[in-house]
N, C-alpha and C. Protein backbone atom coordinates (compact mmCIF):
# COMPACT_ATOMS: atom_id res chain seq x y z
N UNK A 1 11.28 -39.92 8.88
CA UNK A 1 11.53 -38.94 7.85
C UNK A 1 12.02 -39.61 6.57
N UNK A 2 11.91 -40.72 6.42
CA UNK A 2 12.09 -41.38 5.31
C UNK A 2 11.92 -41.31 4.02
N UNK A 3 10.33 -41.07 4.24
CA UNK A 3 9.39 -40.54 3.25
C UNK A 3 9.33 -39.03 2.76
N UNK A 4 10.47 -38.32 3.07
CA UNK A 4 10.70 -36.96 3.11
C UNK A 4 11.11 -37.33 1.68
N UNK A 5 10.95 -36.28 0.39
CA UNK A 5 11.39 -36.64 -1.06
C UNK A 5 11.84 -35.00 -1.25
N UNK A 6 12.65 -34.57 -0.92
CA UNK A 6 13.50 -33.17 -0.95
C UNK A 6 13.15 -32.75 -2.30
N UNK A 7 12.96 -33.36 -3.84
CA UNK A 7 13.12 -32.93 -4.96
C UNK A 7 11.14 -32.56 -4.76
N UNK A 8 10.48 -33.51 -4.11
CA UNK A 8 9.15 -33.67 -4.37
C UNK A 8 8.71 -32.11 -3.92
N UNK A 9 9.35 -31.52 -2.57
CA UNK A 9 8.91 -31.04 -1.53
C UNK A 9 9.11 -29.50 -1.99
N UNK A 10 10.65 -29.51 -2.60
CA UNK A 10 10.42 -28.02 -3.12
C UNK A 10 9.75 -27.87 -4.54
N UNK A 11 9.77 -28.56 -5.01
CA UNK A 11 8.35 -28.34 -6.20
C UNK A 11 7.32 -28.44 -5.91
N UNK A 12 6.85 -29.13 -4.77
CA UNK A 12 5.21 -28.73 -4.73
C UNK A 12 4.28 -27.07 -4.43
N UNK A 13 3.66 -27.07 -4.42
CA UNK A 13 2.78 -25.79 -3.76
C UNK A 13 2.71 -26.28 -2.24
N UNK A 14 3.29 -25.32 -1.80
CA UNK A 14 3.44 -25.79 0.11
C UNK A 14 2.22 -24.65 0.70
N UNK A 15 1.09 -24.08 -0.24
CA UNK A 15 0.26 -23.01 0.37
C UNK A 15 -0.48 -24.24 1.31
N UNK A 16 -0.86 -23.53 2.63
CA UNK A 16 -1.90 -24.28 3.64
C UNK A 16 -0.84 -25.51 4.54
N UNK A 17 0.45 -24.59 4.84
CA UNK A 17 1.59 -25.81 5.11
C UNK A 17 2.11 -25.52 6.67
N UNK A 18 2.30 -25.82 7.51
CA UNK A 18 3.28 -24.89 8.39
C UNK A 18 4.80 -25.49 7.77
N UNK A 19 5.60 -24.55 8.14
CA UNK A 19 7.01 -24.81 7.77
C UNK A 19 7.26 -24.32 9.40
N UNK A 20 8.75 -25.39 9.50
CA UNK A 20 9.21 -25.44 11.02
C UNK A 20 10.77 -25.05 10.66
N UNK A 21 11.03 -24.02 11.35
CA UNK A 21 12.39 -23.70 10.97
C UNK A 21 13.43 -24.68 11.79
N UNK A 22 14.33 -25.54 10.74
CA UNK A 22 15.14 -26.22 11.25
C UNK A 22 16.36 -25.41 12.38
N UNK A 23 16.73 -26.18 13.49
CA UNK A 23 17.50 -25.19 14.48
C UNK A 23 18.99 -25.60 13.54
N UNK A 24 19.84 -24.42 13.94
CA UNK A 24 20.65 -23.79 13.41
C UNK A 24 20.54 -23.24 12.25
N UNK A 25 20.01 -23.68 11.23
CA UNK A 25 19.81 -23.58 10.07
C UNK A 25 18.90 -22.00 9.66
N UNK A 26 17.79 -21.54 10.25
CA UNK A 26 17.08 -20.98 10.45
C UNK A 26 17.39 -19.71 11.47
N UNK A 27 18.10 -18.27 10.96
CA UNK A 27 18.85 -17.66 12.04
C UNK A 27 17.69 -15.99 12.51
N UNK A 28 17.83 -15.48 13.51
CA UNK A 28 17.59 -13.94 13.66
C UNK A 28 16.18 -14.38 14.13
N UNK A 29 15.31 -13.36 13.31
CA UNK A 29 13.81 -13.49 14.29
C UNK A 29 12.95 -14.63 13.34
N UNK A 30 13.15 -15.57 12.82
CA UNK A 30 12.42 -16.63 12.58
C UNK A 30 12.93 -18.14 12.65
N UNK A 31 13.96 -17.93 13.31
CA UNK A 31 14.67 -19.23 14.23
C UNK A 31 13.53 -19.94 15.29
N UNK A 32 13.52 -21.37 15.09
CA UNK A 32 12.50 -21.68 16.02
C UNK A 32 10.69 -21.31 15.74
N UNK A 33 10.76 -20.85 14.54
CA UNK A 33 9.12 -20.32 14.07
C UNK A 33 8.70 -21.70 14.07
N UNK A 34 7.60 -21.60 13.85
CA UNK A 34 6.43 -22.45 12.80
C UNK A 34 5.42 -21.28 12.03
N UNK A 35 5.45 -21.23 10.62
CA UNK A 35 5.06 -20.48 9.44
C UNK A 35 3.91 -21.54 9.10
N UNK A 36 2.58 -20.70 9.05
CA UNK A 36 1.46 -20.79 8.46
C UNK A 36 1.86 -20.52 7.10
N UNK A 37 2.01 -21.24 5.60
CA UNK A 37 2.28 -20.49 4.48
C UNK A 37 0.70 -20.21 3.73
N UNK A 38 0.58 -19.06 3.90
CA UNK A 38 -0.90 -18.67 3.06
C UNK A 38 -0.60 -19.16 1.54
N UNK A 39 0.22 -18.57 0.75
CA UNK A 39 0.57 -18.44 -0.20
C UNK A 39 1.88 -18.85 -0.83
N UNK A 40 1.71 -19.58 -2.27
CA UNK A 40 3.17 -19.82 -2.30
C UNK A 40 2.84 -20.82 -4.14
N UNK A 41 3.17 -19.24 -4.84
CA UNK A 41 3.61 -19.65 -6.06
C UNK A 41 4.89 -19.35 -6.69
N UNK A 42 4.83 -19.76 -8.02
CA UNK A 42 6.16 -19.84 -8.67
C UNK A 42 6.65 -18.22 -8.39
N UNK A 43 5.91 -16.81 -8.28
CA UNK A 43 6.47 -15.79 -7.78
C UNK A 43 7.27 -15.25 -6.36
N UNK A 44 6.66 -16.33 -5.54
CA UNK A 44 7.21 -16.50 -4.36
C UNK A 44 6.21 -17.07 -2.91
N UNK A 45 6.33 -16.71 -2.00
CA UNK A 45 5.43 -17.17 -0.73
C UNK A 45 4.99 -16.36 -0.09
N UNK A 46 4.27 -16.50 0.71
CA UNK A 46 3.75 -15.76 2.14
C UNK A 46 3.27 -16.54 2.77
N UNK A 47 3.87 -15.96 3.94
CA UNK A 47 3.74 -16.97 5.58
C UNK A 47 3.41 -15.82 6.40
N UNK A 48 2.55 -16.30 7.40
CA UNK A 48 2.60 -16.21 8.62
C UNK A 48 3.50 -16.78 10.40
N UNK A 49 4.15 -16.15 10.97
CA UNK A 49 4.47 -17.04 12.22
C UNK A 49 3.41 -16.88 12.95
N UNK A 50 3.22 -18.36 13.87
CA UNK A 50 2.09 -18.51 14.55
C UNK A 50 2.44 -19.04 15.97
N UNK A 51 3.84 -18.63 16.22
CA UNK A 51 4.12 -18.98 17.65
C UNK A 51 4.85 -18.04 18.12
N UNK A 52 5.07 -16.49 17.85
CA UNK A 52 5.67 -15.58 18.78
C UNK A 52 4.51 -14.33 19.06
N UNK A 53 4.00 -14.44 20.36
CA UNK A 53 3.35 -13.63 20.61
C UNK A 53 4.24 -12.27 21.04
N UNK A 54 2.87 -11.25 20.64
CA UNK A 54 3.92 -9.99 20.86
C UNK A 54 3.56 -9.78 22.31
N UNK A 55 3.92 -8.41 23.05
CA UNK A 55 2.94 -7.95 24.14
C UNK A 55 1.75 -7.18 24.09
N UNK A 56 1.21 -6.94 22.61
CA UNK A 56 -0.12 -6.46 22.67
C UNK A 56 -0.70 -7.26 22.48
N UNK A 57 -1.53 -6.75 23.28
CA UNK A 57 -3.38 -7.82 22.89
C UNK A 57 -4.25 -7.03 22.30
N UNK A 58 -5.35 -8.32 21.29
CA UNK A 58 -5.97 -7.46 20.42
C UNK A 58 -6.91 -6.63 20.77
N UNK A 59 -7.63 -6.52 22.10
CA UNK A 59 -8.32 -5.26 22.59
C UNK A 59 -7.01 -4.25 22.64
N UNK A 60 -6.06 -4.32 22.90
CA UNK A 60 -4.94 -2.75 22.72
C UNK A 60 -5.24 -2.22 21.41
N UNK A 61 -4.92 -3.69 20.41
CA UNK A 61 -4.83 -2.96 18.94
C UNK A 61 -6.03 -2.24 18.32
N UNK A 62 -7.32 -3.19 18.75
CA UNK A 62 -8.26 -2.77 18.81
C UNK A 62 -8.53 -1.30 18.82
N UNK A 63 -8.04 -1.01 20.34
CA UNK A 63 -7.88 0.25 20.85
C UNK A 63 -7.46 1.55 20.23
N UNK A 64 -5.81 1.17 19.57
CA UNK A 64 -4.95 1.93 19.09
C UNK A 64 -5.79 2.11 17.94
N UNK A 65 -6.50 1.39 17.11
CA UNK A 65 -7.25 1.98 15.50
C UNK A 65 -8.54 2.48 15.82
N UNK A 66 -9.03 2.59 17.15
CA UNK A 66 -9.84 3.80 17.41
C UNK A 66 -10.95 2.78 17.23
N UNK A 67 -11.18 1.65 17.35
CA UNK A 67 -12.39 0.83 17.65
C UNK A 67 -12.90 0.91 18.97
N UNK A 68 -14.05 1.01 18.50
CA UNK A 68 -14.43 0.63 20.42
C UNK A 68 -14.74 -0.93 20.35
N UNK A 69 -14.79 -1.42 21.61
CA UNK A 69 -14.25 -3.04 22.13
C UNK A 69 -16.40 -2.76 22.62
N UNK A 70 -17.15 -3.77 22.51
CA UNK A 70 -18.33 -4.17 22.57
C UNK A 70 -17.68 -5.04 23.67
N UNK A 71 -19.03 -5.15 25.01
CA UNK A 71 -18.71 -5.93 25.68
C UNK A 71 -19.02 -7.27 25.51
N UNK A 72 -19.39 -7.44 24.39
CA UNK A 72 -19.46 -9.10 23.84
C UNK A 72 -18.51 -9.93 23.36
N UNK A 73 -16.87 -8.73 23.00
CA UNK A 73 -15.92 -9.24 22.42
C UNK A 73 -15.08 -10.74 23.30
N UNK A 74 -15.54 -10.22 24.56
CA UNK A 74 -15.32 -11.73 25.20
C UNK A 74 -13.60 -12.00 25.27
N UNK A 75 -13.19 -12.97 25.66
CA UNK A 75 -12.03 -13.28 26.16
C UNK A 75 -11.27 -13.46 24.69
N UNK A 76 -11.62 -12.81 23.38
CA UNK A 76 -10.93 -12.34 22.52
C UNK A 76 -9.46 -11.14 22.40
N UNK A 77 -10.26 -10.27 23.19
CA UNK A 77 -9.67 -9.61 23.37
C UNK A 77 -7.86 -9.52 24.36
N UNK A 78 -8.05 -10.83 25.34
CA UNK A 78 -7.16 -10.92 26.21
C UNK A 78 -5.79 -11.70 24.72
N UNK A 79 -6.42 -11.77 23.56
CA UNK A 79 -5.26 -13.06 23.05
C UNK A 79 -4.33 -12.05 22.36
N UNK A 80 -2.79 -12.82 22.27
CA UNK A 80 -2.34 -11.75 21.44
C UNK A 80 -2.04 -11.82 20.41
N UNK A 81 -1.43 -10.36 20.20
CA UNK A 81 -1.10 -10.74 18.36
C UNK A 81 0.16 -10.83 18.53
N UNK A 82 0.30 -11.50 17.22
CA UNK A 82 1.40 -12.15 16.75
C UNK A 82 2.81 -11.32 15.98
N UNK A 83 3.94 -11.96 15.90
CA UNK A 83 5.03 -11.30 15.32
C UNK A 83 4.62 -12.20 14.00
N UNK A 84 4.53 -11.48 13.15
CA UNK A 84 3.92 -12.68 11.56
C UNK A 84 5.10 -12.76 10.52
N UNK A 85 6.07 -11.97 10.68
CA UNK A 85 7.08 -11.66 9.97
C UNK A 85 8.09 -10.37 9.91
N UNK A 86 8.40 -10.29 9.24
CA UNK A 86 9.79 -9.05 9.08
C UNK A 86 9.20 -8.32 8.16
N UNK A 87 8.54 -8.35 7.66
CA UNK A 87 7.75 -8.16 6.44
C UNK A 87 6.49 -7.39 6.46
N UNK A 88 6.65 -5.94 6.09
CA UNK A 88 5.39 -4.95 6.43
C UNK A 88 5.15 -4.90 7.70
N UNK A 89 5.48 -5.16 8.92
CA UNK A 89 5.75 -5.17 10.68
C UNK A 89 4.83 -3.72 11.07
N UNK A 90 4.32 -3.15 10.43
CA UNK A 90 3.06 -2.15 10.47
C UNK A 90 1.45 -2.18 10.22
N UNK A 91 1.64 -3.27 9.33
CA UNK A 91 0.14 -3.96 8.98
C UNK A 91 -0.44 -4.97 9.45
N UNK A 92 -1.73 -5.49 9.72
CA UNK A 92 -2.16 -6.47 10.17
C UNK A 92 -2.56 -7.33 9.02
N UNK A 93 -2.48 -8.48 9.59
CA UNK A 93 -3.04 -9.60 8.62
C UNK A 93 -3.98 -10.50 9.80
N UNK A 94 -4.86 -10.97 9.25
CA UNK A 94 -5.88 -11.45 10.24
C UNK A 94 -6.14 -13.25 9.51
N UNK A 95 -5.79 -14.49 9.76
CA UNK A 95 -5.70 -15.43 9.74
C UNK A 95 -6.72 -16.07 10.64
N UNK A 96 -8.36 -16.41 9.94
CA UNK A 96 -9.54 -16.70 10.52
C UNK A 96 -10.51 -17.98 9.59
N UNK A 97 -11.26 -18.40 10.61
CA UNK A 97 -12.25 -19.49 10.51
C UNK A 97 -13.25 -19.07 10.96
N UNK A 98 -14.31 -19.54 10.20
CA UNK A 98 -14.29 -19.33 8.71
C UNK A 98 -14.44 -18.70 8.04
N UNK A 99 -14.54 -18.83 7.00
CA UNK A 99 -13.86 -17.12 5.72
C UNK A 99 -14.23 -16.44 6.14
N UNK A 100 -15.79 -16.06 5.98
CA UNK A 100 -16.92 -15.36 5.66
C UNK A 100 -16.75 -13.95 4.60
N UNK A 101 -16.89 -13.09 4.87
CA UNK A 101 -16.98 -12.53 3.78
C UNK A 101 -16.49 -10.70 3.88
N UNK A 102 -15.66 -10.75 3.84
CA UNK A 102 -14.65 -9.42 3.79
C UNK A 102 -14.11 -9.11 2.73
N UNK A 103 -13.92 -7.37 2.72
CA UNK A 103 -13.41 -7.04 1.40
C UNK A 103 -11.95 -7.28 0.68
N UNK A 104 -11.30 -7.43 2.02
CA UNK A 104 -9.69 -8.07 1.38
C UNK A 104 -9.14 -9.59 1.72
N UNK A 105 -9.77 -10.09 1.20
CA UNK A 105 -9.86 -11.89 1.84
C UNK A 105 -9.39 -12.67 0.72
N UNK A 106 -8.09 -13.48 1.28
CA UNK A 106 -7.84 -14.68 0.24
C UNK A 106 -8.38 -15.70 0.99
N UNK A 107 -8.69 -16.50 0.23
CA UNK A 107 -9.27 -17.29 0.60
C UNK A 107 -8.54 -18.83 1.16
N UNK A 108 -7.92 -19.85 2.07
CA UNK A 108 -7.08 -20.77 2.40
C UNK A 108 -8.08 -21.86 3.01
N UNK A 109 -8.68 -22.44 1.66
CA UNK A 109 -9.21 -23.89 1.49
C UNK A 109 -10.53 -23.05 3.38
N UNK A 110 -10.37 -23.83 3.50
CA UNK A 110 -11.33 -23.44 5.35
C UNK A 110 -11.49 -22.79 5.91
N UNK A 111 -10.38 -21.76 5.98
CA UNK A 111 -9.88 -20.54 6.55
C UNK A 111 -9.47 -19.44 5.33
N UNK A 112 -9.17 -18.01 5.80
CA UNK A 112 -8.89 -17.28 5.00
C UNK A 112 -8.16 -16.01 5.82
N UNK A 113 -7.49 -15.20 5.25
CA UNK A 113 -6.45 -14.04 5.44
C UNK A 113 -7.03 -12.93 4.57
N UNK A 114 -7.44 -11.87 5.63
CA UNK A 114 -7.83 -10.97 5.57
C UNK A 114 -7.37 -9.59 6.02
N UNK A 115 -7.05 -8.66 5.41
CA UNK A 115 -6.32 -7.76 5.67
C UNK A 115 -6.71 -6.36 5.92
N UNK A 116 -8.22 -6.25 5.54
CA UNK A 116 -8.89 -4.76 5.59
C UNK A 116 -9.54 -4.87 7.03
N UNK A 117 -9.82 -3.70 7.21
CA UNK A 117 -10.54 -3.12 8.16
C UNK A 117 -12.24 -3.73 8.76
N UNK A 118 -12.41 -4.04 7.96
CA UNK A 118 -13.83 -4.16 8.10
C UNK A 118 -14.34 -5.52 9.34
N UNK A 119 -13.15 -6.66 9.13
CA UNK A 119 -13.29 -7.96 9.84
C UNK A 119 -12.62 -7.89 11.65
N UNK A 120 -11.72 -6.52 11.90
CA UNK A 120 -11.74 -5.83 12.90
C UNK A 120 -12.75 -5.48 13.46
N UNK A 121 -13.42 -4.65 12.51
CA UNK A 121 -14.89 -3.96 13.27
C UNK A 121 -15.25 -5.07 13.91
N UNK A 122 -15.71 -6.12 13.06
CA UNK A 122 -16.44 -7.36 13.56
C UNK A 122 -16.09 -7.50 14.54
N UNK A 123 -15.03 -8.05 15.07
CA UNK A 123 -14.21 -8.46 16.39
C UNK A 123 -14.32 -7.19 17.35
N UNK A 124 -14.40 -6.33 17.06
CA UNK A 124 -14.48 -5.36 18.12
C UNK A 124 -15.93 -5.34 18.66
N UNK A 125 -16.81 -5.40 17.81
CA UNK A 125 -18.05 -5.83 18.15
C UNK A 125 -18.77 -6.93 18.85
N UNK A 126 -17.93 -7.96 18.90
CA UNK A 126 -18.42 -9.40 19.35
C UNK A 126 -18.64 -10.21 17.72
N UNK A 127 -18.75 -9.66 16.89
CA UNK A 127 -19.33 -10.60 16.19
C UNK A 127 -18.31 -11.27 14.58
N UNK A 128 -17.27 -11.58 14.89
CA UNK A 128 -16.07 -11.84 14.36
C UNK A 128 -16.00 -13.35 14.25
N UNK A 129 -14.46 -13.92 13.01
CA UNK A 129 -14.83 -15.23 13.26
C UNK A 129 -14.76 -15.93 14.46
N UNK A 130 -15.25 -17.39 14.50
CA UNK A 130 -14.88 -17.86 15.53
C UNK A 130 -13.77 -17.91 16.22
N UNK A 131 -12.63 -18.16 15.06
CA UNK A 131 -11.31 -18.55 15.46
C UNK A 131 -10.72 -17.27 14.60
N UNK A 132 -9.81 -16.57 15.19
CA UNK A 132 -8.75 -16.05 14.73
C UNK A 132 -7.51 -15.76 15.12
N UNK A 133 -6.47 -15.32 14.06
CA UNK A 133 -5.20 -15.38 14.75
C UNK A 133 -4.69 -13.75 13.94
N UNK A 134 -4.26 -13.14 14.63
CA UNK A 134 -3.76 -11.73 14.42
C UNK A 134 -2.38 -11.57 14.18
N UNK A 135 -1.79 -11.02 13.11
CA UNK A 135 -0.42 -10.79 13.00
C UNK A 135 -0.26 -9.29 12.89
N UNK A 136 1.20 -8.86 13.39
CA UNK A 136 1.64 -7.51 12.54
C UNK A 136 2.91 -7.96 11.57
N UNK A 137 2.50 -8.03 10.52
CA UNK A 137 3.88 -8.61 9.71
C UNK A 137 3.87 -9.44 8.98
N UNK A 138 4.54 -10.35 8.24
CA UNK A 138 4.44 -11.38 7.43
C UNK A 138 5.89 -11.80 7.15
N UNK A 139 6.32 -13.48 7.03
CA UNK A 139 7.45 -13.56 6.27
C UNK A 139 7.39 -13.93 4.70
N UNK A 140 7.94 -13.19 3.88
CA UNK A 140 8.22 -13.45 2.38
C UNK A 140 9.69 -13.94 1.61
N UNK A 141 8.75 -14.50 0.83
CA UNK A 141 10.08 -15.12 0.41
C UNK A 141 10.10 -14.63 -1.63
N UNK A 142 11.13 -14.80 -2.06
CA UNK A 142 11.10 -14.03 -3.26
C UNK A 142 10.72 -15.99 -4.61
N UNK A 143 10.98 -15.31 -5.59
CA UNK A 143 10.75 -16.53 -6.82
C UNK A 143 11.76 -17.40 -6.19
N UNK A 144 11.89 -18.53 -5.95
CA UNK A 144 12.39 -20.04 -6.08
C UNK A 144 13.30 -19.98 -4.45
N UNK A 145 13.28 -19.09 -3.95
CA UNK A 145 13.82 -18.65 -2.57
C UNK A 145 13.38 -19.30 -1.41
N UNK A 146 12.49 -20.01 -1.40
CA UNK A 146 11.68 -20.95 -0.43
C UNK A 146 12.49 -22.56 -0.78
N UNK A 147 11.88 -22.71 -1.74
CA UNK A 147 12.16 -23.66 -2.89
C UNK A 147 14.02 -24.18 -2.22
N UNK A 148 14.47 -22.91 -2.48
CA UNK A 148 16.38 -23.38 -1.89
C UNK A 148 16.37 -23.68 -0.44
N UNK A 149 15.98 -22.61 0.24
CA UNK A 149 15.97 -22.85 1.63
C UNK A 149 15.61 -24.49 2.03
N UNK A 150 14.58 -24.63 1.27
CA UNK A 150 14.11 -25.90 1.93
C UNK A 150 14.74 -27.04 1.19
N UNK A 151 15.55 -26.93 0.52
CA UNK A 151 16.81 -27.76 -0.59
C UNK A 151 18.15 -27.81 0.59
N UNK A 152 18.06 -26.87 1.20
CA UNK A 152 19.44 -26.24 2.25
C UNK A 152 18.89 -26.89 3.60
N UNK A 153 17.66 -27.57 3.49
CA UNK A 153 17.87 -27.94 4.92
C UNK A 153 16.98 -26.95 5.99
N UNK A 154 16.77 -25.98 5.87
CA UNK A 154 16.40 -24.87 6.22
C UNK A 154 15.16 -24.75 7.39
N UNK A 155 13.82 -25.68 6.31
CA UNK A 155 12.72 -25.60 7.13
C UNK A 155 11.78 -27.01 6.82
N UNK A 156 11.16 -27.84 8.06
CA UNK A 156 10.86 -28.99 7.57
C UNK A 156 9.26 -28.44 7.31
N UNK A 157 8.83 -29.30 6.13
CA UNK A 157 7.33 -28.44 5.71
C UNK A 157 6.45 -29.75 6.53
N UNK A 158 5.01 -29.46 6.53
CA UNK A 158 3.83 -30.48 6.95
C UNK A 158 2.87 -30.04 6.63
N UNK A 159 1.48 -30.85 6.55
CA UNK A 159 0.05 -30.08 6.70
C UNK A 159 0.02 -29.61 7.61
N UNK A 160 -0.83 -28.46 7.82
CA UNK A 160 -0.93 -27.47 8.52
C UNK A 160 -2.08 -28.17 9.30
N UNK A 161 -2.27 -27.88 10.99
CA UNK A 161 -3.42 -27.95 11.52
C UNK A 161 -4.09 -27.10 12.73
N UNK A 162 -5.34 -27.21 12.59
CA UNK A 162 -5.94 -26.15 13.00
C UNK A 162 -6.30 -26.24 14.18
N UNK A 163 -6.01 -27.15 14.83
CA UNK A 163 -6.16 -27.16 16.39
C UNK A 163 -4.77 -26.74 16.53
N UNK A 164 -3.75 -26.76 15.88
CA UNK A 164 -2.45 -25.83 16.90
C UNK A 164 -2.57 -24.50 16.53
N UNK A 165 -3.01 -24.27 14.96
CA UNK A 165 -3.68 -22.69 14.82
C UNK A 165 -3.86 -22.70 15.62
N UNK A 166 -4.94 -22.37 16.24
CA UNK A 166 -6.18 -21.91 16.90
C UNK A 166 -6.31 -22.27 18.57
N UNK A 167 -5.57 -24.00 18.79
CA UNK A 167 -6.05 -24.20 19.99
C UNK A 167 -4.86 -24.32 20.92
N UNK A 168 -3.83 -24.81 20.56
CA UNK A 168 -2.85 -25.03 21.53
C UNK A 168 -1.58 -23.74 21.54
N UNK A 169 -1.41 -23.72 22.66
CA UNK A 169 -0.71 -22.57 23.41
C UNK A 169 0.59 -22.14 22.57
N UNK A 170 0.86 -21.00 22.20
CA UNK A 170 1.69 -19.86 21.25
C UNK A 170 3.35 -21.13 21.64
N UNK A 171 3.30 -21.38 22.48
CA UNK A 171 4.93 -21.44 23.29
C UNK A 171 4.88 -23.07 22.77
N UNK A 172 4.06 -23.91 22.49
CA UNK A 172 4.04 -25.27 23.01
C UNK A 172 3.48 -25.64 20.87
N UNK A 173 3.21 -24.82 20.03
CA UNK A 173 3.22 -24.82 19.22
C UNK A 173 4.22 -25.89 18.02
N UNK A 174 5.44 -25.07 17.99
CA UNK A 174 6.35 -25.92 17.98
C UNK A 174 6.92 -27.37 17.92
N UNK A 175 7.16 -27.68 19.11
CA UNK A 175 7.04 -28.99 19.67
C UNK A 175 5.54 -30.01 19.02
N UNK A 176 4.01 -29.14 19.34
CA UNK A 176 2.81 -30.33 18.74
C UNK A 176 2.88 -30.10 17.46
N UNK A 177 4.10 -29.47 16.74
CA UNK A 177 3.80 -29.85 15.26
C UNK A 177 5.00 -30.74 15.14
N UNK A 178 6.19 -30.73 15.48
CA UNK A 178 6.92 -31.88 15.46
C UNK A 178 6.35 -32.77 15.90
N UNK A 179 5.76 -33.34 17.05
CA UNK A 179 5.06 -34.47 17.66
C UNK A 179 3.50 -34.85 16.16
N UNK A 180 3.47 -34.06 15.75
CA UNK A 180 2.45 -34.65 14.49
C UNK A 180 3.35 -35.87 13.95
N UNK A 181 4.31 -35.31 13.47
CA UNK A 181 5.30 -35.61 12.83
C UNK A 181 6.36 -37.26 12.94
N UNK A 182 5.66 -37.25 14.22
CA UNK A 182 6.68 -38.11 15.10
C UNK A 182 8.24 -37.80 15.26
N UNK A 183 8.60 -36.26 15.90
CA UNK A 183 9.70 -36.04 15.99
C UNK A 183 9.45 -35.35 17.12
N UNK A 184 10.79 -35.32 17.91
CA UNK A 184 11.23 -35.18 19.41
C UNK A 184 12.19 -33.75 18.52
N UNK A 185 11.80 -32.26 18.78
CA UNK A 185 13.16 -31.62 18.89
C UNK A 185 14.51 -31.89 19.25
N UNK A 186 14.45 -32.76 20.12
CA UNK A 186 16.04 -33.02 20.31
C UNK A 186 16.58 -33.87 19.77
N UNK A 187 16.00 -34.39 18.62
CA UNK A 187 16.79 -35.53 17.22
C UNK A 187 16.72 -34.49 16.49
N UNK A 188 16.39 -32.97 16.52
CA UNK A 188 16.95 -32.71 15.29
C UNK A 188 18.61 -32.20 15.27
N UNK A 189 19.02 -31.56 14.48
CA UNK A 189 20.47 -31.25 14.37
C UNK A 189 20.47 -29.93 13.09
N UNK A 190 21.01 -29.22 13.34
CA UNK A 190 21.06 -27.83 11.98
C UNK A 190 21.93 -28.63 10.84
N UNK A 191 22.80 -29.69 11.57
CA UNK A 191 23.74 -30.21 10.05
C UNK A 191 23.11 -30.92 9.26
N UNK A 192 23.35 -30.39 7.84
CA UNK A 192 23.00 -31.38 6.90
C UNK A 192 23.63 -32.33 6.45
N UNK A 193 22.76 -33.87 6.30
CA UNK A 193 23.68 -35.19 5.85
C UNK A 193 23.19 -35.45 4.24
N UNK A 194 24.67 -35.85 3.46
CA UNK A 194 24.23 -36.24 2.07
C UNK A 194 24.86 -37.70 2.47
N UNK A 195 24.18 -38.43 1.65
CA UNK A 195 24.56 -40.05 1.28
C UNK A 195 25.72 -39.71 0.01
């Protein structure tokens, strides 16, 4: 962590980042996250969490918005959705590869976040992206409010990658983004050290 430059880190644009909430530091329901940050300008951020599954699965949700499930939807349906934040905890946000082409879609370099209706249908149909990840919620952060947190110690940022998106297990998340990193959870510590 040497190469960590604290002044560099909260001035950059951290969109397309996971952020790892430092333990202690990081309290209530996003203790222990790892945050997909979609977004993140001088007005503020948006993240996704991508390691607390809820107990619905997306054939339920599916279900509950009155889709019917195509029997092509395939072992899609068994995955679940996600706790994405504190933030709107009524809406879905849909975090998929690759873009393609929906009416409420930002776009994230490879991938994109999509929020309307229409990229559901798809998935209920069989014919959705390859990869997706389902939230109800989002965490936000306000103007320069990220920026402190991560001045405070708060949350360690990285490139984001898409085999723990997408491929490795909700619980074990965590841990293979520290191990990117070359860090063992148990060197970290919530206290902060100044020289």
């Amino acid at each position: 962590m040497d190469s960590f430059n604290k002044s560099a880190a909260s001035s950059a644009n951290l969109s397309q980042q996971f952020l790892l909430a430092m333990p202690g530091m990081v309290a209530g329901n996003l203790a222990n996250t790892v945050i997909y940050v979609c977004e993140h300008t001088e007005h503020g951020a948006l993240g996704l969490v991508i390691n607390r599954p809820t107990d619905l699965t997306v054939g339920n949700l599916l279900q509950r918005i009155d889709l019917d499930l195509s029997l092509e939807i395939g072992p899609v349906q068994e995955s679940p959705v996600f706790f994405g934040g504190p933030v709107q905890t009524d809406r879905g946000f849909v975090l998929h590869a690759p873009a393609g082409d929906y009416s409420s879609s930002i776009r994230l370099g490879e991938l994109a976040l999509t929020t309307s209706r229409d990229i559901l249908q798809e998935v209920a149909q069989g014919h959705g992206p390859a990869q997706i990840l389902i939230t109800l919620g989002y965490a936000g952060w306000g103007a320069g409010q990220l920026e402190s947190e991560i001045a405070q110690n708060a949350w360690l940022n990285m490139v984001a990658s898409n085999d723990i998106l997408f491929n490795i297990p909700p619980e074990q998340r965590y841990e293979a983004s520290l191990a990117q990193l070359g860090i063992n959870s148990s060197m970290l510590t919530g206290e902060a050290g100044h020289a």
